[in-house]
Protein backbone atom coordinates (compact mmCIF):
# COMPACT_ATOMS: atom_id res chain seq x y z
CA UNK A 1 91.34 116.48 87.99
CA UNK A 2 93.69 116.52 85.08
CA UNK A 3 96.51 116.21 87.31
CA UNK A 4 95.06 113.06 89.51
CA UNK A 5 94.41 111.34 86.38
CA UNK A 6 97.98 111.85 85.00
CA UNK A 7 99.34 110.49 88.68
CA UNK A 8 96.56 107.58 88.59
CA UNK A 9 98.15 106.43 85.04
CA UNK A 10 101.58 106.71 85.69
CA UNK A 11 101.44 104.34 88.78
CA UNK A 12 99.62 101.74 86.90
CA UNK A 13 102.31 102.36 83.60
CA UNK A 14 105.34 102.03 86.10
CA UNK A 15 103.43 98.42 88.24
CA UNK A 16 103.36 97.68 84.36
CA UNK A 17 106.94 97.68 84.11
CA UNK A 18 107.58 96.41 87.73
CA UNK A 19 105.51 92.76 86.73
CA UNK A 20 107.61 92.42 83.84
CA UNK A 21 110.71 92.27 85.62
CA UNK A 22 109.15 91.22 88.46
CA UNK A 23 109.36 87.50 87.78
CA UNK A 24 113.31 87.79 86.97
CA UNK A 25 113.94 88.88 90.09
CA UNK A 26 115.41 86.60 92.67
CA UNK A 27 114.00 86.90 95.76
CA UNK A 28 116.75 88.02 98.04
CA UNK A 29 117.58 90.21 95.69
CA UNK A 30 113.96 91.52 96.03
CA UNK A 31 114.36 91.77 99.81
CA UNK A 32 117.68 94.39 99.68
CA UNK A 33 116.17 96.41 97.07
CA UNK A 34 112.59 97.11 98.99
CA UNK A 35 114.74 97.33 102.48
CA UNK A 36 116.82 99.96 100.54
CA UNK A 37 113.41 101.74 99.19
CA UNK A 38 112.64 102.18 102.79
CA UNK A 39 115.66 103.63 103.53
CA UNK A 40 115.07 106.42 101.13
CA UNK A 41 111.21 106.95 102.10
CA UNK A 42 112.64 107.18 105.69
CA UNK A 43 114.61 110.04 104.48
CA UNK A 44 111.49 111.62 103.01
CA UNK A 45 110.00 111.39 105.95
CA UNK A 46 112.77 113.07 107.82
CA UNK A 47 112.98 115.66 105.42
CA UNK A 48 109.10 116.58 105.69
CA UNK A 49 109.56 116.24 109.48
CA UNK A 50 112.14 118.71 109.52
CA UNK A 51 109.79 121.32 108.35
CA UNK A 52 108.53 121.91 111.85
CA UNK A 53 108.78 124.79 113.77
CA UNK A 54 108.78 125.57 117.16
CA UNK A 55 105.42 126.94 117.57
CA UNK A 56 104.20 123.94 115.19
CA UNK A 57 105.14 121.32 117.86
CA UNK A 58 102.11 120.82 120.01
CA UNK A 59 99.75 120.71 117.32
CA UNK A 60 101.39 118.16 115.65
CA UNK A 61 101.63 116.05 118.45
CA UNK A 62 98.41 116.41 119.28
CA UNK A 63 97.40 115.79 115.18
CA UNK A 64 99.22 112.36 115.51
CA UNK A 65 97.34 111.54 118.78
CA UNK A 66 93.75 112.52 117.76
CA UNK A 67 94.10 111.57 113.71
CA UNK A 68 95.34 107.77 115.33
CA UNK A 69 92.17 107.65 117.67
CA UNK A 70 90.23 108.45 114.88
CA UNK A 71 91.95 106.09 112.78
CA UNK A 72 91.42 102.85 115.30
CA UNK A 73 87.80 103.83 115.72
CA UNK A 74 86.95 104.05 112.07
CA UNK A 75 89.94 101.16 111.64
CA UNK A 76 91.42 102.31 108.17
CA UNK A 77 94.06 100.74 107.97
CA UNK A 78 92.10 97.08 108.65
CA UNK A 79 89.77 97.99 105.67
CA UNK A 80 92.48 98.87 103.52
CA UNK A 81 93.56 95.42 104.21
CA UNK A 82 90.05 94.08 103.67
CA UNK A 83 89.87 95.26 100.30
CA UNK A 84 93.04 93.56 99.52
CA UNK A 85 91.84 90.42 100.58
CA UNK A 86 89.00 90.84 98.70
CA UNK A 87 90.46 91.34 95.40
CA UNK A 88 92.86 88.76 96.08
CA UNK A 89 89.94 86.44 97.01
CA UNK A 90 88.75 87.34 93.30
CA UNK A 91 91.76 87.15 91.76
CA UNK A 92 92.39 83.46 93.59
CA UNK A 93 95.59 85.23 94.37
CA UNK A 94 97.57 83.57 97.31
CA UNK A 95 96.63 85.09 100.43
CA UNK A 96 98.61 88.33 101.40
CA UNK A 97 100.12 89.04 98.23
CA UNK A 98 97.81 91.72 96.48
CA UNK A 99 96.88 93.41 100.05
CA UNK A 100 99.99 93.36 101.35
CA UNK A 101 101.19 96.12 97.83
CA UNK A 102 98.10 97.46 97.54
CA UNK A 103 98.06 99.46 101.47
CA UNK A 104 102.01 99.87 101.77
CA UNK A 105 101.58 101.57 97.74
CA UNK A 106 98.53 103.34 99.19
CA UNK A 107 99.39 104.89 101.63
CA UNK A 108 103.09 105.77 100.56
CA UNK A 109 101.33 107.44 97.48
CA UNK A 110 98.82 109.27 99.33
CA UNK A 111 100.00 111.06 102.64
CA UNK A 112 103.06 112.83 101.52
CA UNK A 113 103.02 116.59 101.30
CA UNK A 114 102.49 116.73 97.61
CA UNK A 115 99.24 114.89 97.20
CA UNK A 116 97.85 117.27 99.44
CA UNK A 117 99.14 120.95 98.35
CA UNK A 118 99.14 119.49 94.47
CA UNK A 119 95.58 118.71 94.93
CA UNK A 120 94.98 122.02 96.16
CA UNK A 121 96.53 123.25 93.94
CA UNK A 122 95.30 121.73 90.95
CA UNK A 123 91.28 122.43 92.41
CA UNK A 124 92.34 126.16 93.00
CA UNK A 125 94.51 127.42 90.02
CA UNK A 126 94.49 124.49 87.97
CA UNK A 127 98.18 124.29 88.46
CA UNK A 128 98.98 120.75 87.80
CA UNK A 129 102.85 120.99 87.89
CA UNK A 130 103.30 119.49 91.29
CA UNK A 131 100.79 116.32 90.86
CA UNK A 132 102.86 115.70 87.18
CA UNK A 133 106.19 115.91 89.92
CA UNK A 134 104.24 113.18 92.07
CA UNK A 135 103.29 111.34 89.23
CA UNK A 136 106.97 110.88 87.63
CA UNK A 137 108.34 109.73 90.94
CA UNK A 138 105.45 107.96 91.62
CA UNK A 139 105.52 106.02 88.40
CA UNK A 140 109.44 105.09 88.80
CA UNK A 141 109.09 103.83 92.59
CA UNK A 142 105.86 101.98 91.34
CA UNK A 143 108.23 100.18 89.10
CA UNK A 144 110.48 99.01 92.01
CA UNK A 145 107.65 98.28 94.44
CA UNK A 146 105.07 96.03 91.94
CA UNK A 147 108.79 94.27 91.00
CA UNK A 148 108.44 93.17 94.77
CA UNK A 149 105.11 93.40 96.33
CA UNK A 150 103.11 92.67 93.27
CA UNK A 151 100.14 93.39 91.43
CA UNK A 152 98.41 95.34 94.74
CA UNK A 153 100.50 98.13 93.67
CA UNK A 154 98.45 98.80 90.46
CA UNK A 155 95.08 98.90 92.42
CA UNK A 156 96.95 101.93 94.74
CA UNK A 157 96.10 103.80 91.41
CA UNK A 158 92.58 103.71 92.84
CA UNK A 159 93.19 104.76 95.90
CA UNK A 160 95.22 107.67 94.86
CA UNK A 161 92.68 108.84 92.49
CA UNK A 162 90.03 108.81 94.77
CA UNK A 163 91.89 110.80 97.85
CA UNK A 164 93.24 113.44 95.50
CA UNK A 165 90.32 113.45 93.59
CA UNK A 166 88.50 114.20 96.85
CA UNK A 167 90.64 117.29 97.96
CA UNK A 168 91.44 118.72 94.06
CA UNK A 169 86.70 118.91 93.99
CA UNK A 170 87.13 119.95 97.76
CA UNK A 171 89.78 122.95 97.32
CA UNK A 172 87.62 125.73 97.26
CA UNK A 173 85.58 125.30 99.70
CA UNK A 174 88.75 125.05 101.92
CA UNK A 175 91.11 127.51 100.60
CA UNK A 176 90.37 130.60 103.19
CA UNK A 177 91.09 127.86 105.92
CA UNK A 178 94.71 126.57 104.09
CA UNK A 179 96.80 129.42 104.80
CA UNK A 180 100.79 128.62 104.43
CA UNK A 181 100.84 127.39 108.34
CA UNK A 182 98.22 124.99 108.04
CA UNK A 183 99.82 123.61 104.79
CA UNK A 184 103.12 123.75 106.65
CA UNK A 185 101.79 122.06 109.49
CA UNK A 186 99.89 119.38 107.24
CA UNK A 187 103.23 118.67 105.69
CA UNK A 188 105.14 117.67 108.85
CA UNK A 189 102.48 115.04 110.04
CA UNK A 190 102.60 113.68 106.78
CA UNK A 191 106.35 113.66 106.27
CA UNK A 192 106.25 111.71 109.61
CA UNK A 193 103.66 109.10 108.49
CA UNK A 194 105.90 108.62 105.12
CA UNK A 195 108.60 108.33 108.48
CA UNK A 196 106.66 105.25 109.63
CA UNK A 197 106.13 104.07 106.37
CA UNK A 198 109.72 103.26 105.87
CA UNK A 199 109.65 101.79 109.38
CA UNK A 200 107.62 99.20 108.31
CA UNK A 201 109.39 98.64 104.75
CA UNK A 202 112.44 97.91 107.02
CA UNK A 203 110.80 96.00 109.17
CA UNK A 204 111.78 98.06 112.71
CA UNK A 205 108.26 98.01 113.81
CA UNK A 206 104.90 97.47 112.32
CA UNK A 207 102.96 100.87 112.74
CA UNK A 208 99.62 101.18 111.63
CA UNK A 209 100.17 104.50 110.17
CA UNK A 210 96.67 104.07 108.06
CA UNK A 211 95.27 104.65 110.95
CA UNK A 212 97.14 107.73 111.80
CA UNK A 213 95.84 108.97 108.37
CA UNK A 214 93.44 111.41 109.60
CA UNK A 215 96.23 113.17 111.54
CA UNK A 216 97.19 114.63 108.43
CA UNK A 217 93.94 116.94 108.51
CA UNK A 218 93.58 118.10 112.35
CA UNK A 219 95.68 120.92 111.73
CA UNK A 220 93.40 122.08 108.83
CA UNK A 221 90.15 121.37 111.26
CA UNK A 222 92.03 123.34 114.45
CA UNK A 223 92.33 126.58 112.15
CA UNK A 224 88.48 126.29 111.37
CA UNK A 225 87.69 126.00 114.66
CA UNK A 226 90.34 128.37 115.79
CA UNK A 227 88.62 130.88 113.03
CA UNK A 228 84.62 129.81 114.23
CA UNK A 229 86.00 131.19 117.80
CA UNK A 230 87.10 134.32 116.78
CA UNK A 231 83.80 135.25 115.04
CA UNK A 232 81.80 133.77 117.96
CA UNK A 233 83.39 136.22 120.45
């Protein structure tokens, strides 16, 4: 968990930074600098979208449709929210302010490609090198983002500790099923939900991409099955 922890810290050190320059901000200054953050998550996105492969295609498209049916039933993305709103209610923070940070940070921080192999990673070999990666560029665009959206960045410290946390304790029990395919395949859905991500920042179209979270893991759950078949026949 060492390496969670060090991410976890170094998002709420960086929304540190961000509230102090925060209020010296002007606004439309503000504005340009989080449209130009989602230009560069955008090309994150693309860049962990262009890891697909041919054979990779259909599963992914079928990832993104089954993860986002999963995602509107269990509605992820409104509870995100929820919790927002509820800390802002606590807070008596003005109404959209704290949830607003807290799911864009969230989800930004926790669907990209390296929180899910560092986690593995990390619960496997206790190889923290990639989550200490995530957690210097997490800290710096945490810096940016609480400068503009807020304390509700901070509190996506929680979040992130709690999904990585849940994967690095959950590793070994999964590692015969995460073969370098799966991972690859993992990757691409999540490069493309980091994709939407910057969508929204932008403001093109407002995507509910929480609730294409659990797209990210189909691929992982069609090689168990895919495995569970073979022994069966």
């Amino acid at each position: 968990m060492l390496g969670t922890i060090v991410n976890a810290l170094a998002i709420v050190g960086g929304s540190i930074i961000g509230l102090f320059f925060g209020g010296r901000i002007p606004e439309k200054y503000s504005d340009t600098v989080m449209k130009s953050m989602g230009l560069a998550i955008i090309l994150l996105g693309l860049l962990g979208g262009f890891k697909v492969q041919d054979q990779d295609v259909l599963l992914v498209i079928f990832s993104l449709a089954i993860g986002s049916l999963i995602g509107e039933y269990l509605r992820i993305e409104d509870k995100l929210e929820d919790l927002g709103r509820w800390v802002e209610k606590k807070a008596g923070k003005s109404e959209g302010g704290i949830a607003k940070g807290f799911v864009a940070a969230s989800l930004l921080y926790c669907v990209g490609s390296m929180a899910i192999v560092g986690s593995l990673e990390s619960g496997l070999v206790g190889n923290h090198q990639t989550l200490y990666t995530k957690a210097v560029l997490d800290g710096i665009t945490s810096i940016a983002f609480t400068s503009t959206m807020g304390i509700g960045v901070m509190l996506s410290a929680v979040a992130v500790f709690v999904y990585q946390g849940l994967i690095t304790m959950t590793a070994s029990f999964m590692k015969v099923f995460l073969i370098d395919e799966v991972i690859r395949q993992m990757s691409v859905v999540g490069g493309l939900l980091i994709l939407a991500i910057g969508l929204n920042m932008i403001e093109v179209k407002r995507l509910k991409v929480g609730n294409m979270l659990p797209g990210i893991f189909i691929p992982c759950v069609y090689y168990m099955g895919k495995l569970l078949y073979l022994k069966i026949i």
